[in-house]
C-alpha atoms as a PDB file:
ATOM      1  CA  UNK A   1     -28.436   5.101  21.630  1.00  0.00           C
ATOM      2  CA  UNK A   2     -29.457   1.585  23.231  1.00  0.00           C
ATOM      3  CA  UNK A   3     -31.448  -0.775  22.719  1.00  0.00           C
ATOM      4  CA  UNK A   4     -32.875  -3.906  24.948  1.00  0.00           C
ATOM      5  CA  UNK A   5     -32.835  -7.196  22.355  1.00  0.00           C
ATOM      6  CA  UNK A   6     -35.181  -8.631  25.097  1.00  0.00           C
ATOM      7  CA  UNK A   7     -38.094  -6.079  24.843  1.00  0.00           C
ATOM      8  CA  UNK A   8     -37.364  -4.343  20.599  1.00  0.00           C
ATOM      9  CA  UNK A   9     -36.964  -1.133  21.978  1.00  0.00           C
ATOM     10  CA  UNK A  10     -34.485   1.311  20.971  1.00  0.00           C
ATOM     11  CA  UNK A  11     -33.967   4.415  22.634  1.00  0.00           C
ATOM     12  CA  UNK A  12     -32.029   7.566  21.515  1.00  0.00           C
ATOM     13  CA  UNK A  13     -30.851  10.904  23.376  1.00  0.00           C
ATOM     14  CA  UNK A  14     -32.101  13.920  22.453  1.00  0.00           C
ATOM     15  CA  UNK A  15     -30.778  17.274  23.321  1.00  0.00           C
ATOM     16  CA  UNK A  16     -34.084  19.093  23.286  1.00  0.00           C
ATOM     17  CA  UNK A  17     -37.217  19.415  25.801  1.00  0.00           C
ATOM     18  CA  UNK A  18     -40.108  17.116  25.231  1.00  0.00           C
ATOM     19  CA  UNK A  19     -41.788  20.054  23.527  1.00  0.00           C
ATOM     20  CA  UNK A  20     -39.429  20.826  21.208  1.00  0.00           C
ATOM     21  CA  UNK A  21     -38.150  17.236  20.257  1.00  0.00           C
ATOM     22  CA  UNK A  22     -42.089  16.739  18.916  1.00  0.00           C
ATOM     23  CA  UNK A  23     -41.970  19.683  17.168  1.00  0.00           C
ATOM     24  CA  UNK A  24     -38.901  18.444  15.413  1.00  0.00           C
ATOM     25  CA  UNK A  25     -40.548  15.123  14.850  1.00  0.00           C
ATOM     26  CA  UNK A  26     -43.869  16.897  13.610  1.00  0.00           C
ATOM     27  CA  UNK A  27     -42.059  18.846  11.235  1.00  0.00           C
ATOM     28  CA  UNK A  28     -39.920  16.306   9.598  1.00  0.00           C
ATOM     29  CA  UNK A  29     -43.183  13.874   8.972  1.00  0.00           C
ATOM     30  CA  UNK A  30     -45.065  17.208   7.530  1.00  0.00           C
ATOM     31  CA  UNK A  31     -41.869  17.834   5.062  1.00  0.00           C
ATOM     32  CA  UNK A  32     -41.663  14.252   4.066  1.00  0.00           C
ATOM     33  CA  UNK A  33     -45.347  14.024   3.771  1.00  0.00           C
ATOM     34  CA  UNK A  34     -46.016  11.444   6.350  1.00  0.00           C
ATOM     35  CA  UNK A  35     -49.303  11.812   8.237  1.00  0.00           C
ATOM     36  CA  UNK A  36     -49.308  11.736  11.949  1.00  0.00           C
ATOM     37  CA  UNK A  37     -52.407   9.893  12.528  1.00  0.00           C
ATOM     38  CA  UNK A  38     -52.388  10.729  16.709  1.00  0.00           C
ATOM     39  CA  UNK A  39     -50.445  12.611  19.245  1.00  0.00           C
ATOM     40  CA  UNK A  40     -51.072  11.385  22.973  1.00  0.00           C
ATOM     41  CA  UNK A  41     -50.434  13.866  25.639  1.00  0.00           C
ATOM     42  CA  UNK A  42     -49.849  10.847  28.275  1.00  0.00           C
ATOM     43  CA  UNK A  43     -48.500  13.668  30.651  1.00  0.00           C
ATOM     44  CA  UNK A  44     -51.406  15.834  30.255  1.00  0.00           C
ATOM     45  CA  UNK A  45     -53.808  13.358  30.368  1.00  0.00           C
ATOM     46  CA  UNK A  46     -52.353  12.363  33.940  1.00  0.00           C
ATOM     47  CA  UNK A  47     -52.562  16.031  35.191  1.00  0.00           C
ATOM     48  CA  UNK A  48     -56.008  15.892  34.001  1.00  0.00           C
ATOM     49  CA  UNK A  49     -57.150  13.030  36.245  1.00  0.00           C
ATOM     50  CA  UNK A  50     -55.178  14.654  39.429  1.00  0.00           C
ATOM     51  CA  UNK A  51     -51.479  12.955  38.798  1.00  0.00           C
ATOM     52  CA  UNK A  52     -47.918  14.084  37.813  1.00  0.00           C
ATOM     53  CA  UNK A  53     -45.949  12.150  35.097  1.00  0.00           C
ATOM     54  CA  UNK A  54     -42.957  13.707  33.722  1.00  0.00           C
ATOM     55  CA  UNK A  55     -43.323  14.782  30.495  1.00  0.00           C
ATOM     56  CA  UNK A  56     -44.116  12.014  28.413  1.00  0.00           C
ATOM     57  CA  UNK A  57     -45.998  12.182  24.393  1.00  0.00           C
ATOM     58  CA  UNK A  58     -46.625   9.791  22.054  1.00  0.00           C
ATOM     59  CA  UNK A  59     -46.618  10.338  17.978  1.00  0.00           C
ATOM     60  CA  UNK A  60     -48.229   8.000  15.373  1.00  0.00           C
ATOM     61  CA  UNK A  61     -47.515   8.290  12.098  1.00  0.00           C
ATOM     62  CA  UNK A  62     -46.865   6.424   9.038  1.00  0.00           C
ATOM     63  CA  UNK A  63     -48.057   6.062   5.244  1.00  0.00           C
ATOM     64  CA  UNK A  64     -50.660   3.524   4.265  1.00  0.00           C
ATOM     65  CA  UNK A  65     -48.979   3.016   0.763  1.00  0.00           C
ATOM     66  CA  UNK A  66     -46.140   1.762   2.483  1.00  0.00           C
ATOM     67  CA  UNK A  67     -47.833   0.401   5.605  1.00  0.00           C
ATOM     68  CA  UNK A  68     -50.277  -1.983   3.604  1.00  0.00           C
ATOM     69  CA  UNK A  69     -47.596  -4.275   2.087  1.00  0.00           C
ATOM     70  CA  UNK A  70     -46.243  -4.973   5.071  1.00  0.00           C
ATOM     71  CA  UNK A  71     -49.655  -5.958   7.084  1.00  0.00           C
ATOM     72  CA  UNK A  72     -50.809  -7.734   3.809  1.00  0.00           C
ATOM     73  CA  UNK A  73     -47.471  -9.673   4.226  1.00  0.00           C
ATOM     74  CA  UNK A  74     -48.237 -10.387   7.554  1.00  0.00           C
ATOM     75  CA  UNK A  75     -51.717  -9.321   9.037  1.00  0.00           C
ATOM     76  CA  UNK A  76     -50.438  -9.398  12.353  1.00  0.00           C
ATOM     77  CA  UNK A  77     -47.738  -6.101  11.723  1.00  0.00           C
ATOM     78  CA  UNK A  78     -51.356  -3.940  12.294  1.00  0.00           C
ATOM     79  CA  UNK A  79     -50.690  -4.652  15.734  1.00  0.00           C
ATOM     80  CA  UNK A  80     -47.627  -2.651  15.902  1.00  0.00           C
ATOM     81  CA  UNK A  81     -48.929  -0.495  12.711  1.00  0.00           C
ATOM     82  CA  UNK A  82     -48.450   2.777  12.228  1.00  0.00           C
ATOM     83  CA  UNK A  83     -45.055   3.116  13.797  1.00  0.00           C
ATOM     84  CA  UNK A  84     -44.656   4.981  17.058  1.00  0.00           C
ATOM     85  CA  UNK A  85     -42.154   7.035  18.692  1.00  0.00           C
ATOM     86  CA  UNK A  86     -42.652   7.911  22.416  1.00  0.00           C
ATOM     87  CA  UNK A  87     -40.863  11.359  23.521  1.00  0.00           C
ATOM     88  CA  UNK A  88     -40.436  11.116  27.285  1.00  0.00           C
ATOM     89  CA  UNK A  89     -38.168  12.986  30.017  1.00  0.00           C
ATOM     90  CA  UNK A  90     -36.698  11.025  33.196  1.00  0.00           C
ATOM     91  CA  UNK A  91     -36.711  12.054  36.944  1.00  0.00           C
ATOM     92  CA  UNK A  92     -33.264  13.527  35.754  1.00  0.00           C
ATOM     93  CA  UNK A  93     -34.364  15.768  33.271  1.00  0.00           C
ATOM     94  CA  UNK A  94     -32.661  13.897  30.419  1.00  0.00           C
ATOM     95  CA  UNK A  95     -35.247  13.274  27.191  1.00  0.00           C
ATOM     96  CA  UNK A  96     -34.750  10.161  25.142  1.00  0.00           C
ATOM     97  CA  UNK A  97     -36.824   9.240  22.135  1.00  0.00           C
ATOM     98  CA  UNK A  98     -38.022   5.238  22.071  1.00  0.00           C
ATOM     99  CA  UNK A  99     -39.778   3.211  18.899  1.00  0.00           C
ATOM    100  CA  UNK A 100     -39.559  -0.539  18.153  1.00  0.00           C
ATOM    101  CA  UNK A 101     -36.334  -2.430  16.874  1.00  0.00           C
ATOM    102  CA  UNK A 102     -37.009  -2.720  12.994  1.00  0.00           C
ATOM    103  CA  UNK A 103     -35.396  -5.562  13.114  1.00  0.00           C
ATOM    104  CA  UNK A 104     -37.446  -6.652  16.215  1.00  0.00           C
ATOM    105  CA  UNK A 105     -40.713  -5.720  14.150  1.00  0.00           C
ATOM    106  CA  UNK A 106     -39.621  -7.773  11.128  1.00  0.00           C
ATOM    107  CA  UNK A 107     -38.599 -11.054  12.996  1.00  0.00           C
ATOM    108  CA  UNK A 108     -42.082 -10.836  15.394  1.00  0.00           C
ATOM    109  CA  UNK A 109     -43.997 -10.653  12.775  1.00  0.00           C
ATOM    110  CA  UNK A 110     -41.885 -12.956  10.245  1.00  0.00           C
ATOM    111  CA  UNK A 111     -41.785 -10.492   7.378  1.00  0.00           C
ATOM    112  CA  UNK A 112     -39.771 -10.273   3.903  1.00  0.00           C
ATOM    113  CA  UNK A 113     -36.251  -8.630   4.245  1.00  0.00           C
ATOM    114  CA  UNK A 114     -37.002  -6.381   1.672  1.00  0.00           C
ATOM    115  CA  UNK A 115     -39.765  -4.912   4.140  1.00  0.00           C
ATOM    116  CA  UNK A 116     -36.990  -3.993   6.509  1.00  0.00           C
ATOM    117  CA  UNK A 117     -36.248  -0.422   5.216  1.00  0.00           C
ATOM    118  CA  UNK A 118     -39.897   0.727   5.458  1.00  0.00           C
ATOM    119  CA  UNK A 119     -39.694  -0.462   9.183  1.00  0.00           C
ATOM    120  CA  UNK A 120     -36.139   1.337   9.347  1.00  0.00           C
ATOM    121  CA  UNK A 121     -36.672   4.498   8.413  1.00  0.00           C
ATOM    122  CA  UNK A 122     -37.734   5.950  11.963  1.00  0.00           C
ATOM    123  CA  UNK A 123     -34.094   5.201  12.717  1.00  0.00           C
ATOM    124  CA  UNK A 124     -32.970   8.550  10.377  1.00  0.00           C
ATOM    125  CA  UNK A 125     -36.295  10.118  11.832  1.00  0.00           C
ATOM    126  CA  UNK A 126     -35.106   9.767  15.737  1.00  0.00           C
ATOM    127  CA  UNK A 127     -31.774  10.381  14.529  1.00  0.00           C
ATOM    128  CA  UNK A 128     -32.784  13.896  12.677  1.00  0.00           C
ATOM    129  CA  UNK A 129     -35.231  14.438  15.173  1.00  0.00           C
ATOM    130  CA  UNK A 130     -32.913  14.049  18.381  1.00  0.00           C
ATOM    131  CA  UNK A 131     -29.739  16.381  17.116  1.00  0.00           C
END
């Protein structure tokens, strides 16, 4: 795992294809009965309009009874609201899973510590998702 404090974003190995690491991911949400709101083909919407882009998806998800506190805490979290992990493979074939620093999210958008654990709980997603 690593992480760049200048951007928030936190990246993660995983040991699977593209593919199969959002399977994983899609399965976990649908057993803990969070809704993914979107998945974005960003690869397949390049080979759609003529370009190559290794493989490269996007999932949405989250829970509006635990998304709400937070952006009625701070308004401004809807930016960055539902939470996001991007699944994406490198010109060497390697496939890392990426989301925003909880602690990155709670200190841009000046929120409550006890908010932190509803921001950090994509870490044991990637984490479950990646092995």
């Amino acid at each position: 795992m690593f992480s760049s404090a200048d951007n928030g974003i936190v990246s993660h190995a995983s040991n699977h294809s593209v593919d199969e690491t959002v399977a994983k991911i899609k399965g976990i949400l649908q057993a803990k009965g969070i809704t993914l709101f979107a998945l974005l083909d960003h690869s397949g919407e390049a080979e759609k309009a003529g370009l190559t882009m290794m493989p490269t998806k996007l999932l949405i998800f989250g829970s509006p009874k635990a998304g709400t506190p937070l952006m009625l805490a701070s308004p401004s979290c809807a930016i960055d609201l539902p939470l996001k992990i991007l699944v994406a493979e490198d010109a060497n074939g390697k496939v890392s899973l990426s989301y925003n620093s909880p602690a990155y999210l709670k200190t841009r958008h000046d929120l409550p510590d006890k908010f932190l654990p509803v921001l950090a709980s994509v870490e044991a997603l990637v984490a479950k998702a990646a092995e």
